[in-house]
Protein backbone atom coordinates (compact mmCIF):
# COMPACT_ATOMS: atom_id res chain seq x y z
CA UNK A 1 94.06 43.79 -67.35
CA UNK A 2 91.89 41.82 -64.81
CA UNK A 3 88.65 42.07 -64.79
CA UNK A 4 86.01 44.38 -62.82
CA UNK A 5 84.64 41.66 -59.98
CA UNK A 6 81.33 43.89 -59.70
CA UNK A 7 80.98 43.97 -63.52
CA UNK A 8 81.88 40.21 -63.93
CA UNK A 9 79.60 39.09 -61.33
CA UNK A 10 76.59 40.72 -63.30
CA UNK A 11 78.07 39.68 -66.32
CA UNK A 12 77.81 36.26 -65.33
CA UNK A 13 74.28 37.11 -63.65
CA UNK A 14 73.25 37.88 -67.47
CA UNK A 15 74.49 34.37 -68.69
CA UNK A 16 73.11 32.47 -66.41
CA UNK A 17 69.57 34.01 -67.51
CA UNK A 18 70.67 33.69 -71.49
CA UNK A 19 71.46 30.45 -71.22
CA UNK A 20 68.14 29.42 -69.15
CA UNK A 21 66.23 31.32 -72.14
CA UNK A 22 67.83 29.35 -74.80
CA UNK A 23 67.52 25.59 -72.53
CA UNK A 24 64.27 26.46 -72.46
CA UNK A 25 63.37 26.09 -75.64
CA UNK A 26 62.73 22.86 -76.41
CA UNK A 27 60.29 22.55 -73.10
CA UNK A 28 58.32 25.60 -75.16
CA UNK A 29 58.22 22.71 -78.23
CA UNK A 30 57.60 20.23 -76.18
CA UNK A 31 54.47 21.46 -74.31
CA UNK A 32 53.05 23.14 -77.11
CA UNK A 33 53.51 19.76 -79.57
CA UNK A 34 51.63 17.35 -76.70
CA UNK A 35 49.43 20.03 -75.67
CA UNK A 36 49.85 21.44 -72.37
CA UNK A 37 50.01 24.91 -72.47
CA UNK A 38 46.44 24.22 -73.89
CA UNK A 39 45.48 22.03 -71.29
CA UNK A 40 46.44 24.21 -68.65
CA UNK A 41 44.90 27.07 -70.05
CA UNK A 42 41.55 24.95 -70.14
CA UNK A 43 41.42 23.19 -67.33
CA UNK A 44 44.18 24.52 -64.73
CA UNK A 45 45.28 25.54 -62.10
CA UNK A 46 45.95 21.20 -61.83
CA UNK A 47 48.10 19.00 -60.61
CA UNK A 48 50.53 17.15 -62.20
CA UNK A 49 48.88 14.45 -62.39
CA UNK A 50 45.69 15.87 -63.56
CA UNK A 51 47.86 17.09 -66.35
CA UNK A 52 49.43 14.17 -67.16
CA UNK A 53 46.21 12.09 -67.41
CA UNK A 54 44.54 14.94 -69.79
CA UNK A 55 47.50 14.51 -72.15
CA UNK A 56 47.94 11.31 -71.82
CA UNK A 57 51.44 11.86 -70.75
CA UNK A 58 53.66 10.26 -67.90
CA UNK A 59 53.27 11.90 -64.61
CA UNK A 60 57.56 12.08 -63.67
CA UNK A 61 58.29 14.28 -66.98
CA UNK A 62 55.41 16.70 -66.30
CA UNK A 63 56.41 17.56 -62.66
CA UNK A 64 59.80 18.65 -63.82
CA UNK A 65 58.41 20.42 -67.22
CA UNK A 66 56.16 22.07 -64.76
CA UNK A 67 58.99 22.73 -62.16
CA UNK A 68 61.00 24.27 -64.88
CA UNK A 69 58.07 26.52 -66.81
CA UNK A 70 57.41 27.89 -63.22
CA UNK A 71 60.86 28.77 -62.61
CA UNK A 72 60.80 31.20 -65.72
CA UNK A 73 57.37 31.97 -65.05
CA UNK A 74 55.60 31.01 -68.21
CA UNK A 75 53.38 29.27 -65.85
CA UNK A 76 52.01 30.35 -62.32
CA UNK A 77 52.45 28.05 -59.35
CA UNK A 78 50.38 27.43 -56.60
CA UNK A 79 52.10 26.11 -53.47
CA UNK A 80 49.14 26.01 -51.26
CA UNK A 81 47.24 23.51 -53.66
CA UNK A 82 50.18 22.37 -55.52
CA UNK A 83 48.99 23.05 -58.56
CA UNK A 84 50.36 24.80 -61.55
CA UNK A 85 47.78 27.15 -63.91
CA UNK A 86 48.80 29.89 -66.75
CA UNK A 87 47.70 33.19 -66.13
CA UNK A 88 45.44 35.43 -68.71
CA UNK A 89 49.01 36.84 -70.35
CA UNK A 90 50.59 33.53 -70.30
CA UNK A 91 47.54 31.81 -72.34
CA UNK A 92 47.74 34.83 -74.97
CA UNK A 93 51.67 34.22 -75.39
CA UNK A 94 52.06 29.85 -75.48
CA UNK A 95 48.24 28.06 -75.23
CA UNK A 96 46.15 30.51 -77.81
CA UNK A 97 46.90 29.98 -81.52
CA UNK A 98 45.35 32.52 -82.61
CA UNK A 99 46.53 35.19 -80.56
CA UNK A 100 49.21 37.80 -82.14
CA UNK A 101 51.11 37.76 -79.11
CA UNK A 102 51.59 33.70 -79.36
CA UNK A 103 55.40 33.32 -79.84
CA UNK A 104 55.75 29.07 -79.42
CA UNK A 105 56.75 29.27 -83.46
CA UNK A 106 59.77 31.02 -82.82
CA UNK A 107 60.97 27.88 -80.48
CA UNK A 108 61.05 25.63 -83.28
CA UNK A 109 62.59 28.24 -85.65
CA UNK A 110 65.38 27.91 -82.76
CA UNK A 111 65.71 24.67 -83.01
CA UNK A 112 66.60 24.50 -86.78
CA UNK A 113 69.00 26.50 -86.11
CA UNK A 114 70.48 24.45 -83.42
CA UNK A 115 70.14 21.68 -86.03
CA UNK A 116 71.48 23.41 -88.37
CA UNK A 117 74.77 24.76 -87.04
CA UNK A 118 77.13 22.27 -88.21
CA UNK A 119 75.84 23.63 -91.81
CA UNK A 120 76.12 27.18 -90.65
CA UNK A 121 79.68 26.56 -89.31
CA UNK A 122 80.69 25.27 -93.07
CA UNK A 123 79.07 28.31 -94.33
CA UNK A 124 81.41 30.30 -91.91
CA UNK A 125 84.54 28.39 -92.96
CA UNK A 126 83.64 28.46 -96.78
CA UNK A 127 81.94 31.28 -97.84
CA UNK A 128 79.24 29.45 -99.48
CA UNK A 129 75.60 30.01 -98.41
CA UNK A 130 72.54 27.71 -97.13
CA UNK A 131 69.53 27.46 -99.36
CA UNK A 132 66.41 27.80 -97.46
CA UNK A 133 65.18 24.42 -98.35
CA UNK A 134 68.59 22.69 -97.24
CA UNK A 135 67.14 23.71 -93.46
CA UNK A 136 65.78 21.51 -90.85
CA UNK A 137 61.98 21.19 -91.63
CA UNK A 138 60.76 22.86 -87.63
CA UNK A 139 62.63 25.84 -89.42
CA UNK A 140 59.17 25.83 -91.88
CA UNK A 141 57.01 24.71 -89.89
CA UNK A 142 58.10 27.25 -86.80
CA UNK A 143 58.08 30.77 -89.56
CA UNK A 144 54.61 29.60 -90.21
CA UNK A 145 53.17 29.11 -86.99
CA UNK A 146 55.79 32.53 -85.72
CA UNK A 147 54.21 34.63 -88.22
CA UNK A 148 50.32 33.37 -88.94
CA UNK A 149 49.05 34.87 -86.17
CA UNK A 150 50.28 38.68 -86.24
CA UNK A 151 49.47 38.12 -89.96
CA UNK A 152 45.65 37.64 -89.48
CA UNK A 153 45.56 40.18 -86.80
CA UNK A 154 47.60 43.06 -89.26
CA UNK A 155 47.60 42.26 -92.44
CA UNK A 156 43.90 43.40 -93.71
CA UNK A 157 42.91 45.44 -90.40
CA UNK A 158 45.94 47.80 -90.58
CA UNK A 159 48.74 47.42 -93.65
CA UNK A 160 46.48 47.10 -96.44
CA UNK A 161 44.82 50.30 -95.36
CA UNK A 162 47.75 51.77 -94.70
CA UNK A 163 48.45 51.64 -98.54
CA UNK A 164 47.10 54.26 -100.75
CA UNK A 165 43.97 53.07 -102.35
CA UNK A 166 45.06 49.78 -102.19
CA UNK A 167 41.78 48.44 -99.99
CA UNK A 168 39.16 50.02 -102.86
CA UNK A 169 40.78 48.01 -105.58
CA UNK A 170 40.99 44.76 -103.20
CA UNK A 171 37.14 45.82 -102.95
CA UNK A 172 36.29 46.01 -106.56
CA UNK A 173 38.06 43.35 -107.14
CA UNK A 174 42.30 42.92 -108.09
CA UNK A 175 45.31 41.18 -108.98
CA UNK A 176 47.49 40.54 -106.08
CA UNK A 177 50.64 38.35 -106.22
CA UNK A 178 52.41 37.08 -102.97
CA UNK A 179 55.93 36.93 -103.75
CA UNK A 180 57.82 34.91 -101.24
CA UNK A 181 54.90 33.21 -99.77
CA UNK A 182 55.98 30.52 -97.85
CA UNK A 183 53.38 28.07 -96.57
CA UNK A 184 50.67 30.79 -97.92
CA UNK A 185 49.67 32.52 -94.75
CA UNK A 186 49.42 35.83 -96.25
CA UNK A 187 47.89 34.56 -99.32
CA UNK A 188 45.28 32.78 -97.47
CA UNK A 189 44.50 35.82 -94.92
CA UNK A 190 44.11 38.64 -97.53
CA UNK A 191 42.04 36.18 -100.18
CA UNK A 192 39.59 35.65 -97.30
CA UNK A 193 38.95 39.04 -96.70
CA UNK A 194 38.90 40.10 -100.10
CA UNK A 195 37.02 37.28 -102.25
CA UNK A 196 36.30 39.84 -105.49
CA UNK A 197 40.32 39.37 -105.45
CA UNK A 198 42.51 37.29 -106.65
CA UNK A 199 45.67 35.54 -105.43
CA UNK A 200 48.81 34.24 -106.59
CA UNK A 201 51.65 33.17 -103.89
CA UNK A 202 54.87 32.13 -105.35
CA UNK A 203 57.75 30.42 -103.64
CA UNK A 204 60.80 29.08 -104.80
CA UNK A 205 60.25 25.97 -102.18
CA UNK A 206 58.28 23.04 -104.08
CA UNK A 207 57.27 21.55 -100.11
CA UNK A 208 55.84 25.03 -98.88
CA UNK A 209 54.04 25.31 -101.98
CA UNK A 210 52.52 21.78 -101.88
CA UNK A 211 51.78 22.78 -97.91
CA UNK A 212 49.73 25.79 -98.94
CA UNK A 213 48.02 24.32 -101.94
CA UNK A 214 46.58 21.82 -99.69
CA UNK A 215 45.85 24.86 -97.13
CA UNK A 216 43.99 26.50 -99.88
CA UNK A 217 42.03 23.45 -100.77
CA UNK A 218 41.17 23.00 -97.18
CA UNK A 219 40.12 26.61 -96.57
CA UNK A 220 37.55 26.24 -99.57
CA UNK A 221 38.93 29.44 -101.01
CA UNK A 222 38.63 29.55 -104.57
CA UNK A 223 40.45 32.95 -105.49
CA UNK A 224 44.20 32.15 -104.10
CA UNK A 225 46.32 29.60 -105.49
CA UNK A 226 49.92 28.88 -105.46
CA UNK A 227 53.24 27.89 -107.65
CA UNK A 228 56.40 27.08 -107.53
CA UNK A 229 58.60 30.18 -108.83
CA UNK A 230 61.31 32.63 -108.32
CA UNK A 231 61.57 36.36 -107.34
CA UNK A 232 63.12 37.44 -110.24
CA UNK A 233 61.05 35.25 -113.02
CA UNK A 234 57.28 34.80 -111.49
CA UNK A 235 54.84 34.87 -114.25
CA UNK A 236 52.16 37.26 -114.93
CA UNK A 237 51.48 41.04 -115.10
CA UNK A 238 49.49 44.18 -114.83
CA UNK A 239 49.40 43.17 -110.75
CA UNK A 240 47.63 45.56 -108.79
CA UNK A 241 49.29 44.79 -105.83
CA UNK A 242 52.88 42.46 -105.36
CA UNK A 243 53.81 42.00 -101.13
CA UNK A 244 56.70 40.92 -99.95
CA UNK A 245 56.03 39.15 -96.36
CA UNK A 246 59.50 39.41 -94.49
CA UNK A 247 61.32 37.70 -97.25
CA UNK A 248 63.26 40.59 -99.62
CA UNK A 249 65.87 40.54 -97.47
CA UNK A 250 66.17 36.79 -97.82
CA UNK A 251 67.16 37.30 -101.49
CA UNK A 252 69.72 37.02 -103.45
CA UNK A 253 69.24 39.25 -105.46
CA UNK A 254 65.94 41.82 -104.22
CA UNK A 255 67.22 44.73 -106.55
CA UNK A 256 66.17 42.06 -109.21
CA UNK A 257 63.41 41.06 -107.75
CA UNK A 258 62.17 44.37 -107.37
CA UNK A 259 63.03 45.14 -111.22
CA UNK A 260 61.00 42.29 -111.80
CA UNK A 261 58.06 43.19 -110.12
CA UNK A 262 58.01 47.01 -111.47
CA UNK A 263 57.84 45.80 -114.62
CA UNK A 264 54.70 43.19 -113.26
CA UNK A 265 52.40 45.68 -111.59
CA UNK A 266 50.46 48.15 -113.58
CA UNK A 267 51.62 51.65 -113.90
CA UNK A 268 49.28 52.50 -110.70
CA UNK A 269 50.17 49.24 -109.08
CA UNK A 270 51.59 49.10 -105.45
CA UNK A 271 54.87 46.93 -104.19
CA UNK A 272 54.00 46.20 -100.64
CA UNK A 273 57.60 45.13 -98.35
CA UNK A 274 57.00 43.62 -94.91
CA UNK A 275 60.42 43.74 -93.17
CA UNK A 276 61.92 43.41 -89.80
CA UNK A 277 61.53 46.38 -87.80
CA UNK A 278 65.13 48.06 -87.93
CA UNK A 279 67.08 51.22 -87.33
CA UNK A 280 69.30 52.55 -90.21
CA UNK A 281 72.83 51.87 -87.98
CA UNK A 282 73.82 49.00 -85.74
CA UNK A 283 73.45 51.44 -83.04
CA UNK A 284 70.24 51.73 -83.43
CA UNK A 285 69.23 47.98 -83.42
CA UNK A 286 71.39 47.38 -80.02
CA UNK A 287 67.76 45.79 -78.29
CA UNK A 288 65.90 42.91 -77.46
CA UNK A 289 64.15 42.62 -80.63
CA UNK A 290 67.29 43.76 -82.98
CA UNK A 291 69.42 41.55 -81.17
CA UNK A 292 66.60 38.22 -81.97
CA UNK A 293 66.93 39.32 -85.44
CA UNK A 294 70.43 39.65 -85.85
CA UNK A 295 70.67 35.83 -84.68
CA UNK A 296 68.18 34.48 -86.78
CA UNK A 297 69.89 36.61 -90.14
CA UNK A 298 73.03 34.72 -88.86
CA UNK A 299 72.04 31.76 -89.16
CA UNK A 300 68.61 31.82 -91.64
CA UNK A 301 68.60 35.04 -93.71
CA UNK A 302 72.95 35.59 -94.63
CA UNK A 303 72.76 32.15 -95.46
CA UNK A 304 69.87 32.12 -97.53
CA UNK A 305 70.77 35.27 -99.77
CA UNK A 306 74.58 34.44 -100.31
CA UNK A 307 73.12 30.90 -101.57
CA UNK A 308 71.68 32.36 -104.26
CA UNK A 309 73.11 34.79 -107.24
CA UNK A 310 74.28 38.03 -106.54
CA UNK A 311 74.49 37.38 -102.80
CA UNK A 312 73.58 41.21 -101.74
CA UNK A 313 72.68 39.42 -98.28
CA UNK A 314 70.85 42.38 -96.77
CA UNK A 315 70.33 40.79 -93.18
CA UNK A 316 67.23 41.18 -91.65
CA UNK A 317 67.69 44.26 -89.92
CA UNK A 318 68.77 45.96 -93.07
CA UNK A 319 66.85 49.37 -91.94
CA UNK A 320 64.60 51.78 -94.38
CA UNK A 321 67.19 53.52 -95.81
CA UNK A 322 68.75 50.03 -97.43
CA UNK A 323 65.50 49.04 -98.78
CA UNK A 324 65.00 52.31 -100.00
CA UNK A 325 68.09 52.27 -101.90
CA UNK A 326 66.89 48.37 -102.96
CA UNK A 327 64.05 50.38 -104.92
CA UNK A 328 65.25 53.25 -106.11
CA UNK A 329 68.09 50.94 -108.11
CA UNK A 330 65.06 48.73 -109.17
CA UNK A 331 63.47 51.98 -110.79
CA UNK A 332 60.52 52.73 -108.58
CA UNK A 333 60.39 55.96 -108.30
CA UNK A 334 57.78 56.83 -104.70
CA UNK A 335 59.12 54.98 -101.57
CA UNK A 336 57.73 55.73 -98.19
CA UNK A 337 57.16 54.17 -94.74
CA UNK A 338 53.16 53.25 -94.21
CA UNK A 339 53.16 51.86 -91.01
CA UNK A 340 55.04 49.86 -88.25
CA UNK A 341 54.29 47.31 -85.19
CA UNK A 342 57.03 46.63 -82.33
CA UNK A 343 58.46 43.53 -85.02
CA UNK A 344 57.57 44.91 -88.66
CA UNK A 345 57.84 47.93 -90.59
CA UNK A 346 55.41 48.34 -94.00
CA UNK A 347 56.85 50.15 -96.59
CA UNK A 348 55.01 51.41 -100.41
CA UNK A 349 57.03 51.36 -103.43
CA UNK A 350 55.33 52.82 -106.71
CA UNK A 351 56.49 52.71 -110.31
């Protein structure tokens, strides 16, 4: 059967903007690692050489980085001057940190897993899984700088309070462990806000917990600390509060993890799950932002879970319903949506 011409020529039309979007990204890395988007955002519109002077860069490689960010419009061009400048929206998304809308840690999250694939492919082939820590390191560094931002700008204005009575007890003063942590964004963000709290982020990777223990000891925080330990075997108990920051579905095993941490919180202790934002069917999840997250469970989340025991590899668009049925089989026995954003749903579990 040949082929429509009129649905092949806009098939191909789609390609050739997929694969622009994916060469792009390591000009993203690039000009956020020597600072351009930045300096643009300062200083612009400029020319190229302006730009190349500020950041003490050669003059040749910034025309075409700046021919080529233009041409995808990340930044504006002026042909009257010559100059190139980033517009209000394109600052918020590349040049400010601290923006939720800043995406340049996804980039290097894509470019582990362009590292990565020759592992991947074995995984494929074998069956076997790839630990987290067996990544390339812009895989940590990239979920770090991906998720800190939306983190400080959710976490304590809108999904704590979305939790019932969680907020008064982080108030008065609680016991809140940070299962999954990472480099210790979350940890760091909540113990801020709440300093009559304490924190606890475990992580089962020894270099992200050295990272955020020197965070913490940077930030001057004295009420969060972090160690090295598993989902299924962190110490402690009587928790007030245990969150999960986009991680369960990492697991091996979450129905054990969850287990574990029923039997950690106190009877009128909260289990707080950050996920991916997901529909219950594939259908559903058939969109930009399922189809992002259905590449990076190929090749980060699968891999990760099936490394580890059990294997239940969840995916990261395992949908409500899954995680649901995650902890009603751990024994909680109150499960409920509290809130959502475009990228995250926050879900309650109680005893």
């Amino acid at each position: 059967m040949s082929p429509d011409n009129g649905k092949l020529e806009a098939f191909l039309g789609k390609m050739v903007s997929d694969m622009g979007a994916a060469a792009v990204a390591p000009l993203v890395i690039l000009g956020d690692r020597l600072g351009l988007y930045k300096a643009l955002a300062a200083n612009g519109p400029m020319s190229t050489e302006d730009l190349a002077e500020r950041t003490g860069t050669t003059e040749r490689y910034i025309r075409e980085w700046c021919a080529a960010q233009a041409g995808f419009g990340y930044i504006d061009y002026h042909p009257a001057t010559d100059r190139f400048g980033m517009n209000p929206e394109q600052q918020a998304v590349f040049a400010d940190d601290d923006q939720p809308t800043n995406m340049t840690g996804g980039y290097y999250a894509i470019a582990s897993m362009l590292i990565d694939e020759p592992k991947i492919r074995h995984a494929f082939v074998s069956g076997e899984g790839l630990a987290w820590g067996d990544h390339h390191e812009c895989l940590f560094c990239g979920t770090e700088k991906f998720f800190r931002p939306g983190y400080a700008a959710h976490i304590v204005p809108q999904w704590l309070p979305a939790l019932d009575g969680v907020c008064e007890k982080l108030e008065r003063g609680a016991k809140v462990a940070d299962v999954g942590c990472g480099r210790g964004v979350s940890s760091l963000v909540m113990a801020e806000a709440y300093p009559k709290s304490t924190f606890i982020g475990f992580d089962f990777h020894n270099a992200s917990i050295d990272y955020a223990n020197a965070a913490a000891r940077q930030s001057g925080l004295t009420n969060v600390r972090f160690e090295v330990a598993t989902a299924k075997h962190y110490p402690g108990a009587a928790y007030d509060l245990v969150a999960f920051f986009d991680c369960l579905h990492d697991m091996g095993d979450p129905v054990g993890a969850m287990n574990h941490t029923r039997k950690a919180l106190k009877p009128d202790g909260t289990a707080m799950l950050v996920e991916p934002l997901a529909g219950d069917s594939l259908a559903d999840n058939l969109n930009p932002v399922g189809r992002m997250y259905y590449a990076f469970s190929t090749m980060i989340c699968v891999p990760a879970s099936i490394s580890q025991e059990v294997g239940l590899a969840l995916g990261a668009q395992a949908g409500v319903a899954r995680l649901n049925q995650v902890a009603s089989d751990a024994g909680f026995t109150r499960f409920r949506k509290a809130t959502e954003t475009p990228f995250n749903v926050i879900l309650e579990a109680r005893p």
